[in-house]
C-alpha atoms as a PDB file:
ATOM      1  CA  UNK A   1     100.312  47.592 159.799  1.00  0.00           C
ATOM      2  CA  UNK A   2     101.226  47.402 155.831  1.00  0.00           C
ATOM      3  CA  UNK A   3     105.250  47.812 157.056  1.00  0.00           C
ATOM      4  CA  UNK A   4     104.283  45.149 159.360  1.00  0.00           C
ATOM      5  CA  UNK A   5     103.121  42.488 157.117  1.00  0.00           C
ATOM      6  CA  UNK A   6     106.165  43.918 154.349  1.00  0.00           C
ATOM      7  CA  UNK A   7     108.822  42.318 156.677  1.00  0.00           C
ATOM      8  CA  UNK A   8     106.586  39.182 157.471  1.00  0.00           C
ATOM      9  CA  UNK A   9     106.788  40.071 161.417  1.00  0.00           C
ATOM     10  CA  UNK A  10     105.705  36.468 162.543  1.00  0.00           C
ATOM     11  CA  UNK A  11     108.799  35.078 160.733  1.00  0.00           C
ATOM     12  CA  UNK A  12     110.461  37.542 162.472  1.00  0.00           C
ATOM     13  CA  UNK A  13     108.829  36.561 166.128  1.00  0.00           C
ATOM     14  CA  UNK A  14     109.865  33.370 165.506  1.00  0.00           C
ATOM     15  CA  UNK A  15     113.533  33.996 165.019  1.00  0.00           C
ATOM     16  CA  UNK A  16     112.998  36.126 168.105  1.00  0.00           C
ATOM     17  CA  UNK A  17     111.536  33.521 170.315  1.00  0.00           C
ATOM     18  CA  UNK A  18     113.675  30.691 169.160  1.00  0.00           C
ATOM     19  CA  UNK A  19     116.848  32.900 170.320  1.00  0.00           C
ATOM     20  CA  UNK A  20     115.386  33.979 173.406  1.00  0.00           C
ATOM     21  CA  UNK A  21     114.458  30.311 174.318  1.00  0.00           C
ATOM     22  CA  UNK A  22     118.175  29.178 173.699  1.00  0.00           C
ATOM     23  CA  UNK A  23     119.466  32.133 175.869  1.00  0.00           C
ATOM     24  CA  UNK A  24     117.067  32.302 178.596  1.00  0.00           C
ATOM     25  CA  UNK A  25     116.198  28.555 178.546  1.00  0.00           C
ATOM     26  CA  UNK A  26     118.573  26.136 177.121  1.00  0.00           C
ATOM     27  CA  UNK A  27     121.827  27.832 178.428  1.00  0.00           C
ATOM     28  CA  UNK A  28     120.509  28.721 181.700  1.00  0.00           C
ATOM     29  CA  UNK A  29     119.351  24.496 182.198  1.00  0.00           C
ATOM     30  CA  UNK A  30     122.731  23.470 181.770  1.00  0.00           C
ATOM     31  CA  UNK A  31     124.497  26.281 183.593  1.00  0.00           C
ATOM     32  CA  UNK A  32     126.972  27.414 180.763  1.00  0.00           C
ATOM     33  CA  UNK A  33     129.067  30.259 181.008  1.00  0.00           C
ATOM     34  CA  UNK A  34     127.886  33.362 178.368  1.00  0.00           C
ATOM     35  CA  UNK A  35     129.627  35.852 177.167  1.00  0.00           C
ATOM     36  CA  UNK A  36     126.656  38.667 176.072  1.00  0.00           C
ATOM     37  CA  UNK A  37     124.763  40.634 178.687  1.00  0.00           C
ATOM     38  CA  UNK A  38     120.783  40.712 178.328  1.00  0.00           C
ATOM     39  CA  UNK A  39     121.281  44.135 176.781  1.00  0.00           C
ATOM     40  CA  UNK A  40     123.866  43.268 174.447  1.00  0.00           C
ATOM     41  CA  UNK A  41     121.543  39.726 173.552  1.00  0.00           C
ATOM     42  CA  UNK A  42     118.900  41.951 172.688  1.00  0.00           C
ATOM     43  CA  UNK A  43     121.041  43.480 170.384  1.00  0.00           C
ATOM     44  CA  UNK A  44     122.283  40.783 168.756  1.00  0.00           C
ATOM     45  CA  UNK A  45     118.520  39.484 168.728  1.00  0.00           C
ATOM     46  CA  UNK A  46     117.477  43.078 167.231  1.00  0.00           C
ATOM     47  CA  UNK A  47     120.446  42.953 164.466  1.00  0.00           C
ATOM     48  CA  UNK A  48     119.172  39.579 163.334  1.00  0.00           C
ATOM     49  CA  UNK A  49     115.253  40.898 162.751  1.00  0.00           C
ATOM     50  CA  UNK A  50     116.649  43.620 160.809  1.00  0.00           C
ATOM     51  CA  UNK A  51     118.535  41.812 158.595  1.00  0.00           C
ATOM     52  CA  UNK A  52     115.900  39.303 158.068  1.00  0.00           C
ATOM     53  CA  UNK A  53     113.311  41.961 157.835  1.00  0.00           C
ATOM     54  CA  UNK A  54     115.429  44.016 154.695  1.00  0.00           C
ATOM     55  CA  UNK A  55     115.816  40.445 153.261  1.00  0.00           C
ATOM     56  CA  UNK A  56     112.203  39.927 153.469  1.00  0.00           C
ATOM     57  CA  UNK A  57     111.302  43.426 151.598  1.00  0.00           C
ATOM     58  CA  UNK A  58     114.102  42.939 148.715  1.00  0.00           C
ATOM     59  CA  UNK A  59     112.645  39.798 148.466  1.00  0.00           C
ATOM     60  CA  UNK A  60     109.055  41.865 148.245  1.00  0.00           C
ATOM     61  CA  UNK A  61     110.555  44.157 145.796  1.00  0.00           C
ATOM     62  CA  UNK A  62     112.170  41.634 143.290  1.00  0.00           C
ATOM     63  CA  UNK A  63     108.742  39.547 143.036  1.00  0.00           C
ATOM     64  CA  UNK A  64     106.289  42.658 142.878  1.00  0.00           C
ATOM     65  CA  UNK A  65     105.025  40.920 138.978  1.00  0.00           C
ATOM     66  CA  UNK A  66     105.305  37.309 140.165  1.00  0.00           C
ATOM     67  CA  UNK A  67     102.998  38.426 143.500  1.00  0.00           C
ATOM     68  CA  UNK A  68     100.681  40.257 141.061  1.00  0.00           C
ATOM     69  CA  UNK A  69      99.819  36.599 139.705  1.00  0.00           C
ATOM     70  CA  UNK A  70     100.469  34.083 142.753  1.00  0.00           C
ATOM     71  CA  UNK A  71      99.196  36.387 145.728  1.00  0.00           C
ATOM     72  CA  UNK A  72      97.399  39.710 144.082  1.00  0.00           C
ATOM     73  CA  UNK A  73      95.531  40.464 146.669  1.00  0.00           C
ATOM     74  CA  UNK A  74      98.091  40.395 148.776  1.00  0.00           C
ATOM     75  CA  UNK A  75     100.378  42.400 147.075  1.00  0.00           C
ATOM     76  CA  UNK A  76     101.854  46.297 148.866  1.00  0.00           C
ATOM     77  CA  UNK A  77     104.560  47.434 147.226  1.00  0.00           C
ATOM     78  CA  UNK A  78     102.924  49.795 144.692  1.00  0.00           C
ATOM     79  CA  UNK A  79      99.870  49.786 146.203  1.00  0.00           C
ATOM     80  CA  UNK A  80      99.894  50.463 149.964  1.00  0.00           C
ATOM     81  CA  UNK A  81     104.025  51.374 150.168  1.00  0.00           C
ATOM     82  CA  UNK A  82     105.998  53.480 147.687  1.00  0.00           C
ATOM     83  CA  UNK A  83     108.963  51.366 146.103  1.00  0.00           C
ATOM     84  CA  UNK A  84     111.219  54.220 146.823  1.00  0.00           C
ATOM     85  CA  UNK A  85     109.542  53.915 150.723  1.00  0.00           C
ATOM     86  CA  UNK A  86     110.926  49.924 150.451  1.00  0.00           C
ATOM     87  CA  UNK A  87     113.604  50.071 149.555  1.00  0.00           C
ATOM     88  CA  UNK A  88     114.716  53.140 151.661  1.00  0.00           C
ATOM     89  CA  UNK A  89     113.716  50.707 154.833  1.00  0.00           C
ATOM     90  CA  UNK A  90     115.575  47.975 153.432  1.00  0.00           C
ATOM     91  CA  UNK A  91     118.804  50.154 153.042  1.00  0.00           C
ATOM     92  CA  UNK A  92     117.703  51.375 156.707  1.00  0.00           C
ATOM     93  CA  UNK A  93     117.602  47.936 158.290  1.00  0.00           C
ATOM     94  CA  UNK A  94     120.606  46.970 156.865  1.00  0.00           C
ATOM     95  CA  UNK A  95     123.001  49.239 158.056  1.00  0.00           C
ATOM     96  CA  UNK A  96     121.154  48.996 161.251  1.00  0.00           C
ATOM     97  CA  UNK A  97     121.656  45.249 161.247  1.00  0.00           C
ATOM     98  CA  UNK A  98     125.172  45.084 160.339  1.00  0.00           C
ATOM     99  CA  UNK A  99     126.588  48.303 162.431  1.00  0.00           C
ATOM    100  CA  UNK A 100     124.997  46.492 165.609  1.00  0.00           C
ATOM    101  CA  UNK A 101     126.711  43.222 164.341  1.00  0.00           C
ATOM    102  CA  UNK A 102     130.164  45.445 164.453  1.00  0.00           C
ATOM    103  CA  UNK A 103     129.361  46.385 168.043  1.00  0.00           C
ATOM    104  CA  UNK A 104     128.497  43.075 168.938  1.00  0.00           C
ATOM    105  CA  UNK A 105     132.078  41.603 167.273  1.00  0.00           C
ATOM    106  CA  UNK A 106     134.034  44.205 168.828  1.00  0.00           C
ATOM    107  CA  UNK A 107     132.489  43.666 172.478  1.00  0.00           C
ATOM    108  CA  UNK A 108     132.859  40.351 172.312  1.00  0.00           C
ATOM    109  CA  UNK A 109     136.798  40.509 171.105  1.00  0.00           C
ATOM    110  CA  UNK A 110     135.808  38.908 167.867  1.00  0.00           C
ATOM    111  CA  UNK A 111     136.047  41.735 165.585  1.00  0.00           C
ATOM    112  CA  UNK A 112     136.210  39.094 162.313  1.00  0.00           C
ATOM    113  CA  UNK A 113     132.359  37.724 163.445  1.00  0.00           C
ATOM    114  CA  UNK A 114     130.755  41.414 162.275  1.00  0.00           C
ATOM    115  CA  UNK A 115     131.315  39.973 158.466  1.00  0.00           C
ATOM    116  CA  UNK A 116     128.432  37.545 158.905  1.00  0.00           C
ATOM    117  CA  UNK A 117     125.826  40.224 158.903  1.00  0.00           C
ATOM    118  CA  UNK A 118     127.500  41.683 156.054  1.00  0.00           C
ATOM    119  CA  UNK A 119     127.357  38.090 154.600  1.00  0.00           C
ATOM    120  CA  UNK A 120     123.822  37.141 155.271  1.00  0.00           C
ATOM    121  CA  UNK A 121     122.542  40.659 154.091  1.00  0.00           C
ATOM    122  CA  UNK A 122     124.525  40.308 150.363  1.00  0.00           C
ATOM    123  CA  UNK A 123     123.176  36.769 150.554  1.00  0.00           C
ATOM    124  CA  UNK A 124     119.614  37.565 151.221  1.00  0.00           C
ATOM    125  CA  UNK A 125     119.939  40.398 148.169  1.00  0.00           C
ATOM    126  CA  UNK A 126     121.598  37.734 145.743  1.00  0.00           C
ATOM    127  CA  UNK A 127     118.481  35.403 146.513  1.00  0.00           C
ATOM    128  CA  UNK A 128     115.712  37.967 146.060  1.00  0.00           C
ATOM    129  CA  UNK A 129     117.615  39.345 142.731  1.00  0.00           C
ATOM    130  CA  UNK A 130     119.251  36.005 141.257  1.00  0.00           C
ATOM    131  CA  UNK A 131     119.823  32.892 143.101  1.00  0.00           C
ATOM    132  CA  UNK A 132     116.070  32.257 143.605  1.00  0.00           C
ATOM    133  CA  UNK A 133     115.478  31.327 140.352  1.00  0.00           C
ATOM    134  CA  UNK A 134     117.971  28.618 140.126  1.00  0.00           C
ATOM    135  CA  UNK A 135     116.697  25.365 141.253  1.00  0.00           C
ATOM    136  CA  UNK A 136     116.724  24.523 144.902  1.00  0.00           C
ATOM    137  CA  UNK A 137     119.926  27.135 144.963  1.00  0.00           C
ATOM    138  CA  UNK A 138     117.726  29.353 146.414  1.00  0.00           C
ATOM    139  CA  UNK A 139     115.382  26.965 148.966  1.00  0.00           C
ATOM    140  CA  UNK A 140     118.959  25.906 149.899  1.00  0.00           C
ATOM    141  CA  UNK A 141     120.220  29.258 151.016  1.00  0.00           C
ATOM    142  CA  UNK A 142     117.077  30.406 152.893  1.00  0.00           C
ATOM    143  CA  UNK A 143     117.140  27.249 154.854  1.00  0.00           C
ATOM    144  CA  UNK A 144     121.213  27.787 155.804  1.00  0.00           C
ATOM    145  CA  UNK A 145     119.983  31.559 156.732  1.00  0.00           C
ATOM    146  CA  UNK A 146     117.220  30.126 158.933  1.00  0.00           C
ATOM    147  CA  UNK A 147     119.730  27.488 161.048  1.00  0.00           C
ATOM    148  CA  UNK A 148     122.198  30.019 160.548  1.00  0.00           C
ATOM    149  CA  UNK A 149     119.199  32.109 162.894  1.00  0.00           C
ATOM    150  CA  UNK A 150     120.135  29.743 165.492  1.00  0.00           C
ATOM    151  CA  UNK A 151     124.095  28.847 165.295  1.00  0.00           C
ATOM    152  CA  UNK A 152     124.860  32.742 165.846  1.00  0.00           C
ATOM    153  CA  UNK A 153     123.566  32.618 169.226  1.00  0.00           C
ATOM    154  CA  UNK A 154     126.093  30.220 170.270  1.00  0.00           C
ATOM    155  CA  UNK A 155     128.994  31.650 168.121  1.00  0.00           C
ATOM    156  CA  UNK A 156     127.945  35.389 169.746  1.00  0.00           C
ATOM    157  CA  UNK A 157     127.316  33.961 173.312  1.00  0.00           C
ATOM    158  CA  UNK A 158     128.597  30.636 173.853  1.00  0.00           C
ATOM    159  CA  UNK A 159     131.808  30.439 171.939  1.00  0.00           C
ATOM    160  CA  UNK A 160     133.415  33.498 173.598  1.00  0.00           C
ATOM    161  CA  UNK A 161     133.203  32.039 176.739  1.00  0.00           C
ATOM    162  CA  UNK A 162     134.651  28.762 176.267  1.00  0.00           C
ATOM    163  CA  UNK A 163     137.584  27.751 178.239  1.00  0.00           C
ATOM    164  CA  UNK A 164     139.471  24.793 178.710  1.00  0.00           C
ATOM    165  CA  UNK A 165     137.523  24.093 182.159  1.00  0.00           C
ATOM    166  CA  UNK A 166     134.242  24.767 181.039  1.00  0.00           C
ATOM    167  CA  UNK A 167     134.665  23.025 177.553  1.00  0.00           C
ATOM    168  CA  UNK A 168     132.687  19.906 178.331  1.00  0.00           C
ATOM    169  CA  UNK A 169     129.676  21.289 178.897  1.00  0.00           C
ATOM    170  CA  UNK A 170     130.038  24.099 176.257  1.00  0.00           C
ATOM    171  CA  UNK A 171     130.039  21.412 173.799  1.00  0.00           C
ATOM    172  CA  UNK A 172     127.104  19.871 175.048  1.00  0.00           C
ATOM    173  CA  UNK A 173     124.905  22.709 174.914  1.00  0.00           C
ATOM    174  CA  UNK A 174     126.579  23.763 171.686  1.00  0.00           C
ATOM    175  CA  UNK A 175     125.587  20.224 169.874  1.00  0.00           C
ATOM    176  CA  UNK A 176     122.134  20.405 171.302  1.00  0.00           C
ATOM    177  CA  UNK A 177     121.780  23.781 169.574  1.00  0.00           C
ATOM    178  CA  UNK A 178     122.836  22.454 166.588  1.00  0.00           C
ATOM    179  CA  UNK A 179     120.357  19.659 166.314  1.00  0.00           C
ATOM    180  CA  UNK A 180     117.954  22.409 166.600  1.00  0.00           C
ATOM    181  CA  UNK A 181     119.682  24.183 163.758  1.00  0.00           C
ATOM    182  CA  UNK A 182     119.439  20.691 161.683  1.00  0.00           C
ATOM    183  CA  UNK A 183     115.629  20.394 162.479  1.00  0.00           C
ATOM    184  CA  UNK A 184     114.682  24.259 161.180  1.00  0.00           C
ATOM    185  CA  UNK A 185     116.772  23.758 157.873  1.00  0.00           C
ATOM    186  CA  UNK A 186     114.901  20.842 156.824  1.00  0.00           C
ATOM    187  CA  UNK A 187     111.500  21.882 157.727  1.00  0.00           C
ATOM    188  CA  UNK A 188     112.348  25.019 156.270  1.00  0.00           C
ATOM    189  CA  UNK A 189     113.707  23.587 153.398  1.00  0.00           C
ATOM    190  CA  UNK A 190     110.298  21.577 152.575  1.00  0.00           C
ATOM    191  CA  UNK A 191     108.087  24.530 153.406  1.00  0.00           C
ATOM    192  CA  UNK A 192     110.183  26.616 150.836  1.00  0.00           C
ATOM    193  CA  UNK A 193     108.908  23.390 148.122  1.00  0.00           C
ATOM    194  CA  UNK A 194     105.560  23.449 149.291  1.00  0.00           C
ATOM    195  CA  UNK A 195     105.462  27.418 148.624  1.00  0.00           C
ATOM    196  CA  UNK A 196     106.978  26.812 145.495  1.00  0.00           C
ATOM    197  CA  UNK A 197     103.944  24.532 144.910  1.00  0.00           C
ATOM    198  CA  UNK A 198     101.334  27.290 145.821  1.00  0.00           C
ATOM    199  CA  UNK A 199     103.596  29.761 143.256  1.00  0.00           C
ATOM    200  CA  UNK A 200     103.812  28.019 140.131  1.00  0.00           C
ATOM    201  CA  UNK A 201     102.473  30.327 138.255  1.00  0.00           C
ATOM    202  CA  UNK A 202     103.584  33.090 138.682  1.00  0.00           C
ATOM    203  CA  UNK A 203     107.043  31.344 139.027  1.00  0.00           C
ATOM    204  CA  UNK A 204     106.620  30.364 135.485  1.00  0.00           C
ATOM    205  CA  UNK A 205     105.708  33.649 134.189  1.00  0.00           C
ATOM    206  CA  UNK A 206     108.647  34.936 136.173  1.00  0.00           C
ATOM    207  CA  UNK A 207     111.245  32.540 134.610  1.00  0.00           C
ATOM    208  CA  UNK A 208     111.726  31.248 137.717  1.00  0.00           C
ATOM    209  CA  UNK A 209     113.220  27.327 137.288  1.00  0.00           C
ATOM    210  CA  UNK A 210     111.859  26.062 140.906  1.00  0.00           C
ATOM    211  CA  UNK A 211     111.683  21.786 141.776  1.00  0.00           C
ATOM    212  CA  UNK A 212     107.798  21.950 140.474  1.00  0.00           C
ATOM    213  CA  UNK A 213     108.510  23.973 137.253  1.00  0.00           C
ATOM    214  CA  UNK A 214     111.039  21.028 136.862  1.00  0.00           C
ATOM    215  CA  UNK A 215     109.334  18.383 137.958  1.00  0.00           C
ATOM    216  CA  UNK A 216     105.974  18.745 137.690  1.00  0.00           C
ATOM    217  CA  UNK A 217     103.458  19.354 140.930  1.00  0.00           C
ATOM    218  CA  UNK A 218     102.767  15.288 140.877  1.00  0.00           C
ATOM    219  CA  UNK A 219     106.524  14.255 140.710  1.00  0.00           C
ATOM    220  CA  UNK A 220     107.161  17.329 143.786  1.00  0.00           C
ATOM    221  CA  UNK A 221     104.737  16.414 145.939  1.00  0.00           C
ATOM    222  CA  UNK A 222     105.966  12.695 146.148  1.00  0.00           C
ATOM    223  CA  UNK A 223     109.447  14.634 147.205  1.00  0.00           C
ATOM    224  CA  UNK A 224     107.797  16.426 149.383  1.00  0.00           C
ATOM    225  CA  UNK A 225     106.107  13.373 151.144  1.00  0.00           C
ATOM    226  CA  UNK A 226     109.742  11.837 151.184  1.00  0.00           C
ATOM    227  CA  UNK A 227     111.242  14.868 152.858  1.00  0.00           C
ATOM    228  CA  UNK A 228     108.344  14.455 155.153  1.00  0.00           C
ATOM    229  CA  UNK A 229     109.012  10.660 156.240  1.00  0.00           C
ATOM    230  CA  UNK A 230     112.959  11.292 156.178  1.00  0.00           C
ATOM    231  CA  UNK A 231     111.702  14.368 158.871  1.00  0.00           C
ATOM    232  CA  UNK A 232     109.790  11.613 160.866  1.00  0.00           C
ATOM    233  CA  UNK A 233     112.798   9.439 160.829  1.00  0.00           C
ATOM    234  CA  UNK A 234     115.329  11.928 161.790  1.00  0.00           C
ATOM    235  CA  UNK A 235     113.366  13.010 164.571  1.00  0.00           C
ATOM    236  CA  UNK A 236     112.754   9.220 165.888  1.00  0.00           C
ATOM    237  CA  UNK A 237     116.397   8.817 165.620  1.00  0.00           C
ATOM    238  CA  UNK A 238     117.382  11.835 167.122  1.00  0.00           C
ATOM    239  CA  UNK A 239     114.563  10.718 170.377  1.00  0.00           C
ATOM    240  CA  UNK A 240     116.250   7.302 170.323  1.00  0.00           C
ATOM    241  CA  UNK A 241     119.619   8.936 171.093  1.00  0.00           C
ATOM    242  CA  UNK A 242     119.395  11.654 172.958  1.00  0.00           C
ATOM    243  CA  UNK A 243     115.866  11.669 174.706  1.00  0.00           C
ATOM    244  CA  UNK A 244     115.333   8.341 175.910  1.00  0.00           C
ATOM    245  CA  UNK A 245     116.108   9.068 179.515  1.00  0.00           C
ATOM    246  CA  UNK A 246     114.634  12.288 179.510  1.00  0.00           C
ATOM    247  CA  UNK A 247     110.010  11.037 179.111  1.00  0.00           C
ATOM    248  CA  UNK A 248     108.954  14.601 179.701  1.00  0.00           C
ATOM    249  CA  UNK A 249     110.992  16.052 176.303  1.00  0.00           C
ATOM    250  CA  UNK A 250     110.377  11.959 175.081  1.00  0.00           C
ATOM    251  CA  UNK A 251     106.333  12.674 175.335  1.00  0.00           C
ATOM    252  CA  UNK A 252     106.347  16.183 174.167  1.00  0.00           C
ATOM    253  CA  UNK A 253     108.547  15.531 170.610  1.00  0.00           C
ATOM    254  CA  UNK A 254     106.274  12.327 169.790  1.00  0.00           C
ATOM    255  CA  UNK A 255     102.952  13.844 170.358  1.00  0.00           C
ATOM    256  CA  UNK A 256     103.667  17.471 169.368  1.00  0.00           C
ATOM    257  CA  UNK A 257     105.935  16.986 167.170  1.00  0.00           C
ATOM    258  CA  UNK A 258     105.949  13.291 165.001  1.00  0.00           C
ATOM    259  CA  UNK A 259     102.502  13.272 165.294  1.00  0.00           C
ATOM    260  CA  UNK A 260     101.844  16.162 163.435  1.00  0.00           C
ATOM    261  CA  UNK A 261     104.365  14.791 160.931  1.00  0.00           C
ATOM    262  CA  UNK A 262     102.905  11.576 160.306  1.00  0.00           C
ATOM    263  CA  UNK A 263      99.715  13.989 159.704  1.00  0.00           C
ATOM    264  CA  UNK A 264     101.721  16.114 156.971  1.00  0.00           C
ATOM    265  CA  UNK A 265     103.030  12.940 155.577  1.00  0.00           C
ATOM    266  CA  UNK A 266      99.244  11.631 155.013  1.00  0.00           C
ATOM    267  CA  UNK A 267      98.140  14.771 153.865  1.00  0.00           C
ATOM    268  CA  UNK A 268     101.176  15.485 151.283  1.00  0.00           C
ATOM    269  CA  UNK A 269     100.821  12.179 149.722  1.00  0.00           C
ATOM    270  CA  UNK A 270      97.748  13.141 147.799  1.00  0.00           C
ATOM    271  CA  UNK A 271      98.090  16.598 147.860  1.00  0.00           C
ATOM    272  CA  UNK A 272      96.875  18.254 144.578  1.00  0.00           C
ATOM    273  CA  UNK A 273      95.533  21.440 144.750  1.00  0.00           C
ATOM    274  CA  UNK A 274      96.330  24.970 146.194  1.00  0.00           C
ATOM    275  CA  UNK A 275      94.103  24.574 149.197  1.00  0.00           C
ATOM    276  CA  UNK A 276      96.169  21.425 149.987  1.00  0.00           C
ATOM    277  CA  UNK A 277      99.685  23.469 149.834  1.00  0.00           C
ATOM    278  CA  UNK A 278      98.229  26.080 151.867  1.00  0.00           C
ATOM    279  CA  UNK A 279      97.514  23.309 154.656  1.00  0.00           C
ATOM    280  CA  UNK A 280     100.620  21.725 154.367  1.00  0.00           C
ATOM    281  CA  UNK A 281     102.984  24.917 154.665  1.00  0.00           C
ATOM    282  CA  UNK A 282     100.522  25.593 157.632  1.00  0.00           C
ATOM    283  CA  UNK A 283     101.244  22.594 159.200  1.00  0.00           C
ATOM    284  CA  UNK A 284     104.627  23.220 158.691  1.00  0.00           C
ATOM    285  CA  UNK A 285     104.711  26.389 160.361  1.00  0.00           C
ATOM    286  CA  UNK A 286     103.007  25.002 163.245  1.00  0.00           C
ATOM    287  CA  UNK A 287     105.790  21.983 163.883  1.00  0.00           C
ATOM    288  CA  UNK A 288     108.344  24.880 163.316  1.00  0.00           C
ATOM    289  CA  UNK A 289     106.885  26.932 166.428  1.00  0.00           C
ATOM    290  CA  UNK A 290     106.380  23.736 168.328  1.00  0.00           C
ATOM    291  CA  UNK A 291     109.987  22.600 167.861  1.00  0.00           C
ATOM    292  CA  UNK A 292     110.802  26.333 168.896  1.00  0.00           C
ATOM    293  CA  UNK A 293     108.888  25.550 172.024  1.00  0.00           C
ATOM    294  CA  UNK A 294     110.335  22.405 172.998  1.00  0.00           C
ATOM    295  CA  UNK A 295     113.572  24.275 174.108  1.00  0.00           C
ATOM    296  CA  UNK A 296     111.848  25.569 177.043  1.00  0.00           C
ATOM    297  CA  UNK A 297     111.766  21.823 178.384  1.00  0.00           C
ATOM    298  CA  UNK A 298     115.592  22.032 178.860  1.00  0.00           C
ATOM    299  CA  UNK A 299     114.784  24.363 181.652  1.00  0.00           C
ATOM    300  CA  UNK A 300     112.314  21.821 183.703  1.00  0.00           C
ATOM    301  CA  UNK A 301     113.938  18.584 182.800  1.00  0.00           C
ATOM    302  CA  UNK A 302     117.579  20.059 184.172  1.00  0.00           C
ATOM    303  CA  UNK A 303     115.830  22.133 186.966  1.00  0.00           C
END
């Protein structure tokens, strides 16, 4: 269970379920032509955890002190796992992660697409040991990372199978996906603020230089409330043009989806203490999975 809550395996589920739900939901509604077989998806689903899950321990490793202050209780490298036993998984994943990335390039006669695994995997060590420190550098990155989550389905699966015929639709589907993409960096880009919120302290200790070291908590929160209403905007806009035929997906993105981000927006504009960050990267957590969720629609709106 302690390995299990080292590579944060909900994060992981969610990566999981979101590429599932564009293979198995969003392609298959619109009919487009694939180019990975449900084995060799899995794999390129599997590859993706593992690099995620090594990024997740380095990540671990780097902020052992800084978790000591912000999260002791919750801290298991030293305590319940061996550094040596870390980092020996995160070597592990890795190689895991990038030789089934290889496979996957090969199979799919795009032998230059194995360098993203390579790519994400230095880039998830340069955050953990350097670029997290530099202000929103690293919130930046791990937001990319998390679209990035989504875009490889379609670059692994979609893109491969594109022909002049089927190109249309291809590019339909392959838009749609990238909305999705948008939506996860810039919830995961406030959610990385708010956490920076709960971490102050230790981030100071840690000579970390993060938007509320900066800025103050007063001055980040009131960023954090614009993100918010720029997020409520952005998703009326994006309903306005592009849903507005479709009431099913129309009812399920305003109630489960701009409601609760009016409600983040209320509660992040006097946000002050811990307790209240807590809540709000809750909250964000739970629009995340129920954005995930809405790409299961596809299937019954187009069915």
């Amino acid at each position: 269970m302690n390995y299990l809550i080292l590579i944060r395996y909900q994060n992981l589920l969610f990566i999981a379920l979101a590429q599932v739900f564009i293979k198995y939901s969003l392609f298959h509604a619109f009919g487009v032509e694939t180019a990975l077989t449900d084995f060799s998806f899995a794999l390129l689903v599997l590859a993706t955890i593992c690099i995620a899950a090594a990024g997740n321990i380095i990540n671990d490793i780097y902020d052992v002190e800084i978790d000591r202050i912000n999260k002791p209780n919750k801290v298991l490298i030293g305590k319940m796992i061996s550094e040596r036993s870390a980092n020996r998984l995160f070597i592990i994943l890795n190689i895991t992660g990038v030789a089934i990335g290889f496979y996957l390039a090969n199979t799919i006669g795009k032998p230059g697409f194995a360098a993203l695994f390579i790519v994400f995997s230095a880039l998830l060590y340069l955050y953990a040991s350097y670029l997290k420190g530099i202000l929103l550098v690293g919130n930046l990155l791990i937001s990319v990372l998390v679209a990035m989550s989504l875009i490889i389905v379609v670059l692994f699966d979609l893109f491969p199978a594109i022909t002049p015929h089927n190109q249309a639709m291809q590019s339909v589907v392959f838009k749609i996906v990238m909305h999705y993409a948008l939506f996860a960096f810039f919830i995961n880009l406030i959610r990385e603020i708010v956490k920076d919120l709960q971490d102050i302290n230790g981030d100071k200790k840690g000579g970390m230089n993060t938007l509320p070291i900066a800025l103050g908590r007063k001055r980040t929160v009131s960023v954090v409330f614009i993100l918010g209403v720029i997020m409520v905007l952005g998703v009326v806009f994006y309903m306005y043009e592009n849903l507005y035929k479709e009431q099913i997906l129309l009812l399920y993105f305003l109630f489960a989806i701009v409601a609760p981000l009016l409600y983040f927006c209320i509660k992040a504009w006097d946000a002050d203490t811990p307790r209240d960050y807590g809540l709000l990267s809750k909250l964000l957590k739970a629009i995340m999975f129920l954005g995930i969720c809405s790409i299961l629609l596809f299937k019954i709106v187009n069915s």
